[in-house]
N, C-alpha and C. Protein backbone atom coordinates (compact mmCIF):
# COMPACT_ATOMS: atom_id res chain seq x y z
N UNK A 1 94.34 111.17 118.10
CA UNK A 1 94.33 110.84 116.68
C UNK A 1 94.51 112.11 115.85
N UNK A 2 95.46 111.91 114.77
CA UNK A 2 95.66 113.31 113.91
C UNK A 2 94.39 113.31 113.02
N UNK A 3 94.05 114.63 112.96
CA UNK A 3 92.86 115.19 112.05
C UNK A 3 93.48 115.72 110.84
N UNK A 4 91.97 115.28 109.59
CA UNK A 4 92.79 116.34 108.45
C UNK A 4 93.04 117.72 108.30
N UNK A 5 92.37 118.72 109.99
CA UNK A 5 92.73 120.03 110.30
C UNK A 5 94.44 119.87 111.05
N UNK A 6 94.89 118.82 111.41
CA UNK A 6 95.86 118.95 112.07
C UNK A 6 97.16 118.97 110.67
N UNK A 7 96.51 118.13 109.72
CA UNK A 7 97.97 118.10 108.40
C UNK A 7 97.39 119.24 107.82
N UNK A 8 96.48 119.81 107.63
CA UNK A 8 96.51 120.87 106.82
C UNK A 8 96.97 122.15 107.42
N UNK A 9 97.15 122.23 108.70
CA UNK A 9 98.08 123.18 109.74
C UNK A 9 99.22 122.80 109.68
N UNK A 10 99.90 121.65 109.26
CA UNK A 10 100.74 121.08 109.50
C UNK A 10 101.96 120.61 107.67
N UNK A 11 101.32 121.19 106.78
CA UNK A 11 101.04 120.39 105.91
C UNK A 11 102.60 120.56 105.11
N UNK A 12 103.23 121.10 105.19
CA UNK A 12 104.65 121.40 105.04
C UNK A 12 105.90 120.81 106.18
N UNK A 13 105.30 120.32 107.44
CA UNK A 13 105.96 119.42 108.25
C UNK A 13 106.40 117.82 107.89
N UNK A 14 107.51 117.64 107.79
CA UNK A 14 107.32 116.15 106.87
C UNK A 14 107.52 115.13 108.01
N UNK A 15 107.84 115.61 108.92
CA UNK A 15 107.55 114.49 110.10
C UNK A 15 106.71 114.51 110.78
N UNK A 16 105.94 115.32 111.22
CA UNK A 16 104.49 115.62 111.14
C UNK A 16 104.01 114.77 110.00
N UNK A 17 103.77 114.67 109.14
CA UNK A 17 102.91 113.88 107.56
C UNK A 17 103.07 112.85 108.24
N UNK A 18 104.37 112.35 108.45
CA UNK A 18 105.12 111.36 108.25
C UNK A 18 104.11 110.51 109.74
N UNK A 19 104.12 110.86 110.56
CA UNK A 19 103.40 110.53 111.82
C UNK A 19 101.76 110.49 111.48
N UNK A 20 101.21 111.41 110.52
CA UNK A 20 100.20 111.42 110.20
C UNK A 20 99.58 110.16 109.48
N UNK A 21 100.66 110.00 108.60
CA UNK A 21 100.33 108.74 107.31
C UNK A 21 100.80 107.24 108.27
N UNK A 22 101.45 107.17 109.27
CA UNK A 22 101.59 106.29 109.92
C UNK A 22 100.10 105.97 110.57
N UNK A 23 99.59 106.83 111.20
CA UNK A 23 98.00 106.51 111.47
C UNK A 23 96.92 106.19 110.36
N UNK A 24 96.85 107.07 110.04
CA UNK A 24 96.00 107.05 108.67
C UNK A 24 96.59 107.45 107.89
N UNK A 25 97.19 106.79 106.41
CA UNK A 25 97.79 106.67 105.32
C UNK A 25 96.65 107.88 104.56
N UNK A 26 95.65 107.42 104.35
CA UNK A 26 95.04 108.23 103.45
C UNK A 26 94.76 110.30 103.90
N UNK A 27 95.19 110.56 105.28
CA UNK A 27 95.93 111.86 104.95
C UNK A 27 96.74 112.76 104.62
N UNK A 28 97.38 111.85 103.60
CA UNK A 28 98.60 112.15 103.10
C UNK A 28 97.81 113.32 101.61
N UNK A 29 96.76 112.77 101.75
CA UNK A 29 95.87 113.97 100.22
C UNK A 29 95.74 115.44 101.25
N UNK A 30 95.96 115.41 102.48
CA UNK A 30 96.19 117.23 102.75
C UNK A 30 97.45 117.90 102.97
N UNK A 31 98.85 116.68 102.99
CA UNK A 31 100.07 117.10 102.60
C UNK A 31 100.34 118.29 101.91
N UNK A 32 101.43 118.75 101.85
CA UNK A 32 101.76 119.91 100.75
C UNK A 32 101.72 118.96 99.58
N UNK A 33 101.82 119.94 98.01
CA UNK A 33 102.34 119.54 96.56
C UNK A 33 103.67 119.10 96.90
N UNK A 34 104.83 119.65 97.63
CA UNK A 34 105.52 119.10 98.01
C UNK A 34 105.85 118.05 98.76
N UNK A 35 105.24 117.51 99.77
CA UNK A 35 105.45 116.54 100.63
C UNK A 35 105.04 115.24 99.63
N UNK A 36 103.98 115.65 99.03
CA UNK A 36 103.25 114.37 97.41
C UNK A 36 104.08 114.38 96.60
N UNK A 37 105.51 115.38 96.40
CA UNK A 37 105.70 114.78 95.43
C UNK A 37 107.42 114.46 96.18
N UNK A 38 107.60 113.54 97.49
CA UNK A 38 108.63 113.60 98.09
C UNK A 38 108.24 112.09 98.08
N UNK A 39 109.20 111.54 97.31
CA UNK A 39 109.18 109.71 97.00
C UNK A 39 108.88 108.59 98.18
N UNK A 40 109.77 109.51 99.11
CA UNK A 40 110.37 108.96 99.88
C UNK A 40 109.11 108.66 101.20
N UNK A 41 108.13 109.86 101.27
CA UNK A 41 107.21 109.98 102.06
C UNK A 41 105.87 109.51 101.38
N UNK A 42 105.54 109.48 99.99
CA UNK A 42 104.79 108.95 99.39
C UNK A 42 104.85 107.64 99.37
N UNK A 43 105.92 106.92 99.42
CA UNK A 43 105.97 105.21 99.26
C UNK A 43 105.64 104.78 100.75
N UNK A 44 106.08 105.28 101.76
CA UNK A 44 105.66 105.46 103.18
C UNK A 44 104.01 105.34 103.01
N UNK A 45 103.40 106.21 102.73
CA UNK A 45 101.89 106.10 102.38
C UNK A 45 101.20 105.26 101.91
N UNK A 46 102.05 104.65 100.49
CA UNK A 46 101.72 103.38 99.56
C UNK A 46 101.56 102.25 100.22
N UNK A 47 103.13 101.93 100.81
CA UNK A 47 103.03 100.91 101.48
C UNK A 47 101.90 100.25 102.62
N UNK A 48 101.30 101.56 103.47
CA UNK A 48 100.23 101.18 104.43
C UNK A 48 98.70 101.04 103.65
N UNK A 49 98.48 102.06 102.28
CA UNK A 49 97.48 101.93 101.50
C UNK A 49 97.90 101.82 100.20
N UNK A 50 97.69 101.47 99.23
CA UNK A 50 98.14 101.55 97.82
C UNK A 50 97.05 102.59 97.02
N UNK A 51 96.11 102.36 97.57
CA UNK A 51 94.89 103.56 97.16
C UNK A 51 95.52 105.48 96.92
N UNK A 52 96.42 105.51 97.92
CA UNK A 52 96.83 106.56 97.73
C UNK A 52 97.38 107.92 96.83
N UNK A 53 97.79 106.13 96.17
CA UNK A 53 98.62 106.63 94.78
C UNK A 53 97.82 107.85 94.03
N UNK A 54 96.53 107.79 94.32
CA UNK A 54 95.85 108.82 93.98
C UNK A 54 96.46 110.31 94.02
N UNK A 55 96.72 110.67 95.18
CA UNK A 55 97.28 112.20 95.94
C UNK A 55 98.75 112.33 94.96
N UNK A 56 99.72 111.04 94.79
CA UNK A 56 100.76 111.71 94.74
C UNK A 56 100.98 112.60 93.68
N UNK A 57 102.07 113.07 93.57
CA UNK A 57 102.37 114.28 92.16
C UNK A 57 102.70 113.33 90.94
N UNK A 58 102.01 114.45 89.70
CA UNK A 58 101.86 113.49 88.51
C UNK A 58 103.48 113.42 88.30
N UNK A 59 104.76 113.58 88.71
CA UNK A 59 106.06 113.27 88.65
C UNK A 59 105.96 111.92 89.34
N UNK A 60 105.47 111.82 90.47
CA UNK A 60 105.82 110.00 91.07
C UNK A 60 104.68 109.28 90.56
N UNK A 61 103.95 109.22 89.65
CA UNK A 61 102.64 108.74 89.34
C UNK A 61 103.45 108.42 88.04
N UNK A 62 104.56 108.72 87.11
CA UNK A 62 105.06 108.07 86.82
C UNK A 62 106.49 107.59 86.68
N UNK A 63 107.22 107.44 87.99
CA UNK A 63 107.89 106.99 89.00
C UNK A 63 107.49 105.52 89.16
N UNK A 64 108.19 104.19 88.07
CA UNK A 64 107.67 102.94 87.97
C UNK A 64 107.78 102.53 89.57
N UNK A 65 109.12 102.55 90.64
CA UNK A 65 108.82 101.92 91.73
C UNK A 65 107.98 102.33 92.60
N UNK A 66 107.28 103.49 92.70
CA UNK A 66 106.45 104.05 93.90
C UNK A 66 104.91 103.43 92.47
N UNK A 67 104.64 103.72 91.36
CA UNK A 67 103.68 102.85 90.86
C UNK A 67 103.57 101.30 91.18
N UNK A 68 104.65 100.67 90.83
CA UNK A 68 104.60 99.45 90.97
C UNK A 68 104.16 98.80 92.86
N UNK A 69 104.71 99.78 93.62
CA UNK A 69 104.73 99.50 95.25
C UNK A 69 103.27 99.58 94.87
N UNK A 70 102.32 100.84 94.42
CA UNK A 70 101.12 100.52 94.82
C UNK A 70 100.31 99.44 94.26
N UNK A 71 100.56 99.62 92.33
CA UNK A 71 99.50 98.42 92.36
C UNK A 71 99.88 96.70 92.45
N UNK A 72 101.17 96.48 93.48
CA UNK A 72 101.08 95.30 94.16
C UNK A 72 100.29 95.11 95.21
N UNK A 73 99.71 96.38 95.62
CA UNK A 73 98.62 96.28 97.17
C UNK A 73 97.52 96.40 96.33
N UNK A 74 97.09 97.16 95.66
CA UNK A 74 95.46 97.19 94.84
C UNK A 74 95.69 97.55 93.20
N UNK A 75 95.62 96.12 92.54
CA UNK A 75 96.15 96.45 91.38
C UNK A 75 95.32 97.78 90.78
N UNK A 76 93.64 98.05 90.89
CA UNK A 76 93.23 98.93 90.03
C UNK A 76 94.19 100.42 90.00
N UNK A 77 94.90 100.53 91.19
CA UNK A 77 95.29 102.08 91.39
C UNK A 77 96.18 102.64 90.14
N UNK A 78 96.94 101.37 89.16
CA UNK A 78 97.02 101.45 87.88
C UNK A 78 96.50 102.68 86.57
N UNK A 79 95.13 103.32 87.45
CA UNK A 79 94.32 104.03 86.92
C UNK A 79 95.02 105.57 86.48
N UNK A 80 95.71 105.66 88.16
CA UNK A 80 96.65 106.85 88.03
C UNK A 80 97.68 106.77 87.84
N UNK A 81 98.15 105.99 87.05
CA UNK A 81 99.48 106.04 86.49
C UNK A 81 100.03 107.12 85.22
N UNK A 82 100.85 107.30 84.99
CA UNK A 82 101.28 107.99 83.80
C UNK A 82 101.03 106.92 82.41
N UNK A 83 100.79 107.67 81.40
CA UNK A 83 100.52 106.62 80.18
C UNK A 83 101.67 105.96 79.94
N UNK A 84 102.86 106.19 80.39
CA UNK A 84 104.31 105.28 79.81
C UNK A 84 104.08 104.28 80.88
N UNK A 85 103.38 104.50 81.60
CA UNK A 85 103.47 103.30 83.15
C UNK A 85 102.27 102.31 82.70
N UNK A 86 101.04 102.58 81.96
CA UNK A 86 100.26 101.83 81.69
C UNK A 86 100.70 101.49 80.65
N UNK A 87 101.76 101.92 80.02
CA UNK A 87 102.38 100.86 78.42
C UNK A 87 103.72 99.76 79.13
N UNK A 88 103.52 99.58 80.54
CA UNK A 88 105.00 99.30 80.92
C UNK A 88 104.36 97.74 81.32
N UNK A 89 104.74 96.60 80.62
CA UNK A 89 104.26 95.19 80.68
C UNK A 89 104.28 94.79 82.61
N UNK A 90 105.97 95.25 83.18
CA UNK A 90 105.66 94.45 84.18
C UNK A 90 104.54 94.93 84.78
N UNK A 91 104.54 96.48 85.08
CA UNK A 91 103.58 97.26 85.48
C UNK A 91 102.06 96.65 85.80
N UNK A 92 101.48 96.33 84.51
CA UNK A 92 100.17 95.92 83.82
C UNK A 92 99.97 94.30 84.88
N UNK A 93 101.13 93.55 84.18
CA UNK A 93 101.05 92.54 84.63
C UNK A 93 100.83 91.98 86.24
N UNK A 94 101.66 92.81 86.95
CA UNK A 94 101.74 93.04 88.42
C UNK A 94 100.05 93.11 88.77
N UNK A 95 99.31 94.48 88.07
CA UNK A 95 98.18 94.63 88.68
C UNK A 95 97.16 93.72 88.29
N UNK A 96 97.43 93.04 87.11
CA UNK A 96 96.54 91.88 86.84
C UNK A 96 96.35 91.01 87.36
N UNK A 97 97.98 90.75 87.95
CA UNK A 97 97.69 89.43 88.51
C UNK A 97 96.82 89.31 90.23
N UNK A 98 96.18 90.74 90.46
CA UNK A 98 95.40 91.19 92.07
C UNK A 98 94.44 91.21 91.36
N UNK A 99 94.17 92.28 89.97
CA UNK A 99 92.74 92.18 89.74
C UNK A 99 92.72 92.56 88.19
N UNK A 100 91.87 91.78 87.33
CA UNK A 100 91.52 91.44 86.44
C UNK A 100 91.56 92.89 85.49
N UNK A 101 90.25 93.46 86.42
CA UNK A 101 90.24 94.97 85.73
C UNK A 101 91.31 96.03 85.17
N UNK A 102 92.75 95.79 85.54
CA UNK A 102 93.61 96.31 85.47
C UNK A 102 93.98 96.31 83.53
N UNK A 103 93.52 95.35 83.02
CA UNK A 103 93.10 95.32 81.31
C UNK A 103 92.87 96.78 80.71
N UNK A 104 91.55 97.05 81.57
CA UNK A 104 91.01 98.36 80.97
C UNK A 104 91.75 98.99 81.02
N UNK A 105 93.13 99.44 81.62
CA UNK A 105 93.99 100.71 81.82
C UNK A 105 94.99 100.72 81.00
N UNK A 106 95.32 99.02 81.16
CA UNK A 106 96.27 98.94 79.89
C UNK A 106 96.23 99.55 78.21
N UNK A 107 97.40 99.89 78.18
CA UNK A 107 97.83 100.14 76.60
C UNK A 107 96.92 99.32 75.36
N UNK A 108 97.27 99.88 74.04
CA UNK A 108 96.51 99.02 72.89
C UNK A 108 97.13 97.95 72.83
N UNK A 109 98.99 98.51 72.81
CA UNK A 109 99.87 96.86 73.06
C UNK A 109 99.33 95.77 73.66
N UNK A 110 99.41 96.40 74.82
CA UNK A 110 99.36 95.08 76.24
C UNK A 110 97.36 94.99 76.06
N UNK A 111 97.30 95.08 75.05
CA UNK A 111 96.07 94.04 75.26
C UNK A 111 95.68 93.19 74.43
N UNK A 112 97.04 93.23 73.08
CA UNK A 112 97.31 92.43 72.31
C UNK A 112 98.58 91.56 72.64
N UNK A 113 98.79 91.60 74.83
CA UNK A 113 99.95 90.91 75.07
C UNK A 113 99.15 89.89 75.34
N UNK A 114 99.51 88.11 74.56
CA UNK A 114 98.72 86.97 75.52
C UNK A 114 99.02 86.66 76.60
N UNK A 115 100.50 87.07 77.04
CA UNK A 115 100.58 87.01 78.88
C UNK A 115 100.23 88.01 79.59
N UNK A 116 99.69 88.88 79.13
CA UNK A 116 99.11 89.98 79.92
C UNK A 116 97.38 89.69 79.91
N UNK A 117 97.28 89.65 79.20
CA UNK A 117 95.78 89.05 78.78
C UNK A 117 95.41 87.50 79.41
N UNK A 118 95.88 86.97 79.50
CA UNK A 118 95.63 85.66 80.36
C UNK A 118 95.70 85.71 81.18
N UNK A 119 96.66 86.58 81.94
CA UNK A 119 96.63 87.55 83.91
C UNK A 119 95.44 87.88 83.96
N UNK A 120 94.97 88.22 82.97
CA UNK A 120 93.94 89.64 83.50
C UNK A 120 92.63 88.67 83.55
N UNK A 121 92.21 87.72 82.21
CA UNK A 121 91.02 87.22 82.95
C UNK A 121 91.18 85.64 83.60
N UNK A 122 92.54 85.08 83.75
CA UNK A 122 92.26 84.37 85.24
C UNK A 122 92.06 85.16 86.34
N UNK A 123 91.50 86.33 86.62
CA UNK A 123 90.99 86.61 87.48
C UNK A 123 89.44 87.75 87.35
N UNK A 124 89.36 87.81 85.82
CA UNK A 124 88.32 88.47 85.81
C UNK A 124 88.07 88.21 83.76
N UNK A 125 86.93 87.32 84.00
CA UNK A 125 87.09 86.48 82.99
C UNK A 125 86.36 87.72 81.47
N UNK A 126 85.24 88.37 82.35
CA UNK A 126 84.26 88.89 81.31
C UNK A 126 85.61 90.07 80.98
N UNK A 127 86.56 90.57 81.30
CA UNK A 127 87.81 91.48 80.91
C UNK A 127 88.03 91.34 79.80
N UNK A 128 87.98 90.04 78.87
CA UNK A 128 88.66 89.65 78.43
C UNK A 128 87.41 90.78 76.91
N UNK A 129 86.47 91.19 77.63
CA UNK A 129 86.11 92.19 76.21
C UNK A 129 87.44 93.58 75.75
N UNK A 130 88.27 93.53 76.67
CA UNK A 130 89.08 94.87 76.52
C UNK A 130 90.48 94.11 75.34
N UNK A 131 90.35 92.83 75.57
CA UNK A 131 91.31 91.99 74.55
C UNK A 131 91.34 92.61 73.44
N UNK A 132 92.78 92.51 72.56
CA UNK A 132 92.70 92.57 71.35
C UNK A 132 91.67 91.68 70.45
N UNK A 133 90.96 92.07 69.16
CA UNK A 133 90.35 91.30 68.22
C UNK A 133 91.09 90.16 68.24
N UNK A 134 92.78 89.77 68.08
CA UNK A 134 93.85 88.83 67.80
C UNK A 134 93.05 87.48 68.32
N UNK A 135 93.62 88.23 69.98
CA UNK A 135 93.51 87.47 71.20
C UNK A 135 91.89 87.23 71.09
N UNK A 136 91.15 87.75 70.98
CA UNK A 136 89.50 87.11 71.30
C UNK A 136 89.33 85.94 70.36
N UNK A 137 90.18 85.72 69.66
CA UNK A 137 89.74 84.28 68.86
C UNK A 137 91.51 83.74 69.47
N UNK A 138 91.72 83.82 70.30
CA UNK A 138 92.70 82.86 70.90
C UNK A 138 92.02 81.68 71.90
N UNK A 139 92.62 80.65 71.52
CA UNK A 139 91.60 79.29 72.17
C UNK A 139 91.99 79.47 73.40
N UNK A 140 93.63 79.32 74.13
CA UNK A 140 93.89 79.62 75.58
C UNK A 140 93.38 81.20 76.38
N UNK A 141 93.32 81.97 75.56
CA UNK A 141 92.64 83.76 76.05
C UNK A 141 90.70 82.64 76.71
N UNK A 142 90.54 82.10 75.33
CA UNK A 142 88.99 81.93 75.16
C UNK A 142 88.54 81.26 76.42
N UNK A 143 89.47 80.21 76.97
CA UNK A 143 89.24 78.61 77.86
C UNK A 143 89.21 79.71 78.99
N UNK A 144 90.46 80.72 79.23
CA UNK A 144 90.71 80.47 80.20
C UNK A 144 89.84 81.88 80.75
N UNK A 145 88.82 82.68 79.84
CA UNK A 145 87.79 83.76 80.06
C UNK A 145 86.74 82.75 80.76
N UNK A 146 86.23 81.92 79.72
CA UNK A 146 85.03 81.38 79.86
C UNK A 146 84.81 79.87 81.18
N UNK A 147 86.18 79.52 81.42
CA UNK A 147 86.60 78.98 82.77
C UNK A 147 86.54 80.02 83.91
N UNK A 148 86.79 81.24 83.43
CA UNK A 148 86.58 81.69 85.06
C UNK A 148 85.19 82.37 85.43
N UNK A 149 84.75 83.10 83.91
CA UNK A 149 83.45 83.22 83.93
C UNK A 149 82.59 83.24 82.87
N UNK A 150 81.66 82.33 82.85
CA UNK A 150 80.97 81.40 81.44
C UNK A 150 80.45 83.06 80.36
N UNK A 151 79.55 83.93 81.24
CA UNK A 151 79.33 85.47 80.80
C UNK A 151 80.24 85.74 80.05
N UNK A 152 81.83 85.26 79.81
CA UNK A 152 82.76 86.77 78.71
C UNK A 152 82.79 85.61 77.33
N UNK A 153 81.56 84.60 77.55
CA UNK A 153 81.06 83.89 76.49
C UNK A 153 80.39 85.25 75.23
N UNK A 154 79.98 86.27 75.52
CA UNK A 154 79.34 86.86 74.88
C UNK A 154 80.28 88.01 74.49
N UNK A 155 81.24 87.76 74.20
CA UNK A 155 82.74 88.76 73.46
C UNK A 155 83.46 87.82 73.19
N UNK A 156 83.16 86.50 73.03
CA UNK A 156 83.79 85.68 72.33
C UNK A 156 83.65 85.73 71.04
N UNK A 157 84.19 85.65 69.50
CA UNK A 157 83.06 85.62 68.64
C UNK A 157 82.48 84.55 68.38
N UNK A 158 81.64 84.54 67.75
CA UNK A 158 80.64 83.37 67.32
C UNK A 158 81.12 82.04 67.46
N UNK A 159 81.48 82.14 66.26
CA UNK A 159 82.37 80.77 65.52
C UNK A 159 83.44 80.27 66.40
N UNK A 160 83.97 81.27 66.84
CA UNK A 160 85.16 80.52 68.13
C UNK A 160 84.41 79.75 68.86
N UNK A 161 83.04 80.15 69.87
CA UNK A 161 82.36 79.90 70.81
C UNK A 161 81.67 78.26 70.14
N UNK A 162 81.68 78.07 68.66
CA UNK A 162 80.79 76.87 68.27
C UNK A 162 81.85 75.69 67.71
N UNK A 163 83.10 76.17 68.45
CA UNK A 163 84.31 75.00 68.22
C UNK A 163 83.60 74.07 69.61
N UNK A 164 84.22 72.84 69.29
CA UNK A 164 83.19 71.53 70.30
C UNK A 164 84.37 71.81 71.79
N UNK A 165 85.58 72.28 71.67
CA UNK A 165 86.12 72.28 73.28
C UNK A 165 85.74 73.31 73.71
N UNK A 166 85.22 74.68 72.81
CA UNK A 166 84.61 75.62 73.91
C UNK A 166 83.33 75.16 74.19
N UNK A 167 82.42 74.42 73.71
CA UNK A 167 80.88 74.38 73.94
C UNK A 167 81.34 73.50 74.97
N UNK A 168 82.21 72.60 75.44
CA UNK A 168 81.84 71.60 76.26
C UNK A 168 82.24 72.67 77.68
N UNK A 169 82.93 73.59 77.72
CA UNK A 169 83.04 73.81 78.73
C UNK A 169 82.13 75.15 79.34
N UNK A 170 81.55 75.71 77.90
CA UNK A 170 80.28 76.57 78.18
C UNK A 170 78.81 75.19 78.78
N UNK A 171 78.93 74.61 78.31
CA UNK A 171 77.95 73.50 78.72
C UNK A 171 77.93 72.69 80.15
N UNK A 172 79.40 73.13 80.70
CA UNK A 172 79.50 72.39 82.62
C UNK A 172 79.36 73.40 83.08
């Protein structure tokens, strides 16, 4: 089994990496700056972990297809994206639709997007506090927070929450 003493002896070898990240993906963080920021060997990495996206160089971090490869495997990795990549709808949307949290990373836009915002809390309902003001008094944003989890009842505002189709479904 390769060690992270074996890539860091090694760490300018790209077929070496390359054999490395085939075992364990996540030693691709003792690579060279160079080998992280080599697309070609980084998406190699992505593909077996998406977590990775971490290591690569802030040049492929915002690089939409080696972003997008990762957060189709774990949407949060979104985190390390470049800010034009967290203003980039499919981007956002992609990681929403794995995990909810992916809201928080998003842009001011995309959280005044209602199809981005309805990704995000059919799968993570209390998210829906990172919503635009717009969207928090949107009845489909509202149903479809408080359908997945009754809790993002309390970033609803008031008066939305005391319309009779949201109480009936805060009430099952």
């Amino acid at each position: 089994m390769i060690s992270k003493e074996d890539v860091l002896a090694n760490a300018n070898d790209r077929e070496f990496v390359l054999k490395a990240i085939e075992e364990t993906p996540t030693l691709i963080e003792f690579a060279s700056d160079e080998l992280r920021d080599d697309k070609d060997v980084m998406l190699e990495a992505i593909k077996r972990n998406g977590e990775v996206l971490e290591f690569a160089s802030d040049r492929l971090k915002g690089d939409k297809e080696v972003v997008l490869t990762a957060v189709k495997e774990v949407g949060w990795v979104v985190c390390y994206a470049s800010d034009e990549l967290k203003a980039d709808k499919e981007v956002i949307l992609e990681g929403c639709k794995i995990d909810g949290q992916v809201l928080y990373f998003a842009s001011k836009e995309l959280r005044d997007d209602k199809e981005v915002v309805l990704e995000a809390v059919k799968n993570k309902g209390i998210i829906v506090k990172y919503a635009s003001e717009r969207l928090l008094r949107d009845n489909d944003v509202i149903k479809a927070a408080i359908t997945q989890d009754k809790k993002a009842a309390i970033f609803i505002p008031i008066e939305c929450r005391e319309q009779e189709e949201i109480k009936a479904i805060l009430e099952n």
